[in-house]
N, C-alpha and C. Protein backbone atom coordinates (compact mmCIF):
# COMPACT_ATOMS: atom_id res chain seq x y z
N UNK A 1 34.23 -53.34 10.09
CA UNK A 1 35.40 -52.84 9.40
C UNK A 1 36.61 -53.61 9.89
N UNK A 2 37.40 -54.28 9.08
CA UNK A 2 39.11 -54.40 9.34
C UNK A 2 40.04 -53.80 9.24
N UNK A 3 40.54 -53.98 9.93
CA UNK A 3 42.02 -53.00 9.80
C UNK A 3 43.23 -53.86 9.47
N UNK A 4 44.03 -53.47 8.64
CA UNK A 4 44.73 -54.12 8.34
C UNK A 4 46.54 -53.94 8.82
N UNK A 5 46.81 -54.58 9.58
CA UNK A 5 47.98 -54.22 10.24
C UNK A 5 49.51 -54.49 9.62
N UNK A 6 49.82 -53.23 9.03
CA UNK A 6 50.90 -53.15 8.36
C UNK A 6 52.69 -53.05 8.82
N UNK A 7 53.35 -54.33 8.43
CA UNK A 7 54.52 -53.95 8.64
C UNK A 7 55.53 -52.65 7.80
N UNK A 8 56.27 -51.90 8.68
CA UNK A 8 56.96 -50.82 8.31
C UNK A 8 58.27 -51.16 8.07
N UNK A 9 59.08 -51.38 7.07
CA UNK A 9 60.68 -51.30 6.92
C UNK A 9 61.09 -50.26 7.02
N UNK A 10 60.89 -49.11 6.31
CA UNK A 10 61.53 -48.03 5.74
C UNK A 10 61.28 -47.25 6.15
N UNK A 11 62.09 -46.06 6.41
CA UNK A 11 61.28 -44.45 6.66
C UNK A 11 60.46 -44.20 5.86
N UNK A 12 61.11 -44.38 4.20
CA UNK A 12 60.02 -44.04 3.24
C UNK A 12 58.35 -44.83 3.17
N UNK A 13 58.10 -46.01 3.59
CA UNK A 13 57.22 -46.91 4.20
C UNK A 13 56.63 -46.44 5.35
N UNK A 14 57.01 -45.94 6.03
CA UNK A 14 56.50 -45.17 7.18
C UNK A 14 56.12 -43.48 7.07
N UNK A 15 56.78 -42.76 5.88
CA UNK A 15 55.68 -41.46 6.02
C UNK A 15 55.11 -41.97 5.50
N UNK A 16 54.64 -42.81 4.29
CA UNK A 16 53.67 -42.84 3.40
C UNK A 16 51.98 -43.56 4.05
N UNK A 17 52.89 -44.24 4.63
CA UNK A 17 51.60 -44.74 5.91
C UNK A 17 51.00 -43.84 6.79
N UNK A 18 52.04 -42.71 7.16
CA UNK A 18 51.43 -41.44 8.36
C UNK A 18 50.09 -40.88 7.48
N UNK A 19 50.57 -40.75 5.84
CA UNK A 19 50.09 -39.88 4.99
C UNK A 19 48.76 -40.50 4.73
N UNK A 20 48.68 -41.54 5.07
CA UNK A 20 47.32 -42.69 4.64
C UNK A 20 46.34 -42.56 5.86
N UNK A 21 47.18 -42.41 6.67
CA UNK A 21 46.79 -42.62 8.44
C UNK A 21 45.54 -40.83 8.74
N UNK A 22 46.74 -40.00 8.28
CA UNK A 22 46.06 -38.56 8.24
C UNK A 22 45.28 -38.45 6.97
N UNK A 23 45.11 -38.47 6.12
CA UNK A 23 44.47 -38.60 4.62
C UNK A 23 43.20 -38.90 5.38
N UNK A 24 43.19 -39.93 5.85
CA UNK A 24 41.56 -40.72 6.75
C UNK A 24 40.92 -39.99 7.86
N UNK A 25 41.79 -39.73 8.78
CA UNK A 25 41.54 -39.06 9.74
C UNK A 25 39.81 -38.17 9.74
N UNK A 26 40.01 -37.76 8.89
CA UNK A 26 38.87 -36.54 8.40
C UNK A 26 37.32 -36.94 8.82
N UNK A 27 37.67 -38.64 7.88
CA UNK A 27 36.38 -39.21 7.95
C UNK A 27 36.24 -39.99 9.43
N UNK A 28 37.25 -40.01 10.44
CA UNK A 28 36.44 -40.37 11.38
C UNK A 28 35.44 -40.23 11.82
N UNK A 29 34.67 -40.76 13.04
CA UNK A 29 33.47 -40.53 12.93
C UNK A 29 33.36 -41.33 14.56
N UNK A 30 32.50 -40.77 15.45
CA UNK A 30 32.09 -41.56 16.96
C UNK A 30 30.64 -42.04 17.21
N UNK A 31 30.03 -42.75 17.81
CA UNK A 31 28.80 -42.59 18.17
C UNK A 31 27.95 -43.58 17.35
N UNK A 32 26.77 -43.53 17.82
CA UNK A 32 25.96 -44.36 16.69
C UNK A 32 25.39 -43.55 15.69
N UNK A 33 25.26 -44.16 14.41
CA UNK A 33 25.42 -44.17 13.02
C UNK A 33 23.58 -44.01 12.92
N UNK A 34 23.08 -42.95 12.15
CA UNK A 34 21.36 -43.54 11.86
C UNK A 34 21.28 -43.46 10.62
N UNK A 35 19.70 -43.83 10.85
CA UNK A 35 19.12 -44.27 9.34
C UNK A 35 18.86 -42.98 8.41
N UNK A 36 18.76 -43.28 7.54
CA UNK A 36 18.32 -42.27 6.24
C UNK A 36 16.84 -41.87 6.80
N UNK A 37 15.61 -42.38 7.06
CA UNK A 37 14.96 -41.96 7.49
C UNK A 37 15.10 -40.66 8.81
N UNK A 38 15.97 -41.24 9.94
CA UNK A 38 16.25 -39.82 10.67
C UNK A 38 17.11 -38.71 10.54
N UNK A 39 17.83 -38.94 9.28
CA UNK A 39 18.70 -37.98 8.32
C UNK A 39 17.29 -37.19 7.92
N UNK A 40 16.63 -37.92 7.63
CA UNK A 40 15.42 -37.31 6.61
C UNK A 40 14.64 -36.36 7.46
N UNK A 41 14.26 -36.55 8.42
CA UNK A 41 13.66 -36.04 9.98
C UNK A 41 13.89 -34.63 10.29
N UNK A 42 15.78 -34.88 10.63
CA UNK A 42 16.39 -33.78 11.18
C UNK A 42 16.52 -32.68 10.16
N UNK A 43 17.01 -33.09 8.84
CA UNK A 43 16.92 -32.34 7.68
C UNK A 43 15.55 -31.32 7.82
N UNK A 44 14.60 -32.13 7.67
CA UNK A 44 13.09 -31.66 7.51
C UNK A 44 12.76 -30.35 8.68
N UNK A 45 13.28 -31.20 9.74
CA UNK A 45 12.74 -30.09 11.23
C UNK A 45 14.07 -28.91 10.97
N UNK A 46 15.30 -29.26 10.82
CA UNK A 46 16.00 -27.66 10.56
C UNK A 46 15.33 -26.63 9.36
N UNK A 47 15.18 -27.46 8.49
CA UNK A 47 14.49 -26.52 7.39
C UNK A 47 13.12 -26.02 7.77
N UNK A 48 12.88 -26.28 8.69
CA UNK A 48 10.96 -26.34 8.82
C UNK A 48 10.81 -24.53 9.22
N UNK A 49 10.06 -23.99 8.70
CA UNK A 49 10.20 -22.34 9.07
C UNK A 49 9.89 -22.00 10.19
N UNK A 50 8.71 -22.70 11.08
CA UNK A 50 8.23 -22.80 11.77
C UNK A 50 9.00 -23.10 13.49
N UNK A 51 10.02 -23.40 12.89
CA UNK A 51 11.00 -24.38 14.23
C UNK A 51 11.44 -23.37 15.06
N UNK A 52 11.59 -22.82 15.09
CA UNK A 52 12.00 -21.43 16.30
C UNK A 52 10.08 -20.93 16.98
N UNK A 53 9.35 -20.88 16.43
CA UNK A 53 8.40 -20.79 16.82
C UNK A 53 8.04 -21.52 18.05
N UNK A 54 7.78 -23.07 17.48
CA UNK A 54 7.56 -24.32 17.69
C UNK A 54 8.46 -24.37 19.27
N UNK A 55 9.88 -23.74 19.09
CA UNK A 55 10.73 -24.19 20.39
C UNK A 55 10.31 -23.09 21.11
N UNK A 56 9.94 -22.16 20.90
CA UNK A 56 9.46 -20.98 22.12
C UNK A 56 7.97 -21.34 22.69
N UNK A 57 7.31 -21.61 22.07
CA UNK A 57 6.18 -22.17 22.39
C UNK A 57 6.52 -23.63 23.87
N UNK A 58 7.19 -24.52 23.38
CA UNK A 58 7.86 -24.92 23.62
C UNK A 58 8.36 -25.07 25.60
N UNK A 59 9.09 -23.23 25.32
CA UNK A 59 9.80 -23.16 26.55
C UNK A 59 9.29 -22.54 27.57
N UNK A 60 8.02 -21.97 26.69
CA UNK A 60 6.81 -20.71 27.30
C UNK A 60 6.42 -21.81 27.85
N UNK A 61 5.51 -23.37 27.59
CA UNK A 61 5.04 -24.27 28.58
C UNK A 61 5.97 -24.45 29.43
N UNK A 62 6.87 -25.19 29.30
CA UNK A 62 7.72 -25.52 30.25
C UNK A 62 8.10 -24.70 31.42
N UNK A 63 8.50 -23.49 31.51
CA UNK A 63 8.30 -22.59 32.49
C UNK A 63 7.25 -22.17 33.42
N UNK A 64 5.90 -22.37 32.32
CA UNK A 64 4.91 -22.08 33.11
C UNK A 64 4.78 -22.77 33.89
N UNK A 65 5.07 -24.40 33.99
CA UNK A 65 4.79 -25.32 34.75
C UNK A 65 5.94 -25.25 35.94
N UNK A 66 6.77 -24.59 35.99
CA UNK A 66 7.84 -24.58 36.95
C UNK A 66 8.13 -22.75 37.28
């Protein structure tokens, strides 16, 4: 991505830029970015009915072992 670095004259030039600046804001975003396939994944395992099951099962091993 570029950014494009804008000169400001005006006040009026300058809210309209705040307004562009916050307008975007929203879509920020941090971190690494994945694929449609692990969109597809996570989608799948929240919807999965089973998934609360699956994680107690889960925590029941894990304990037992500790």
């Amino acid at each position: 991505m570029t950014q494009e670095i804008k000169k400001i004259g005006t006040t009026e030039e300058l809210l309209k830029w705040q307004e562009e600046l916050y307008a975007s804001e929203q879509y920020a975003v941090s971190g690494k970015s994945i694929s449609d396939k692990e969109t597809d994944e996570l989608v799948a395992n929240y919807l999965d009915p089973n998934k609360y099951r699956k994680q107690l099962e889960e925590v029941r091993a894990y304990k037992k072992n500790y």
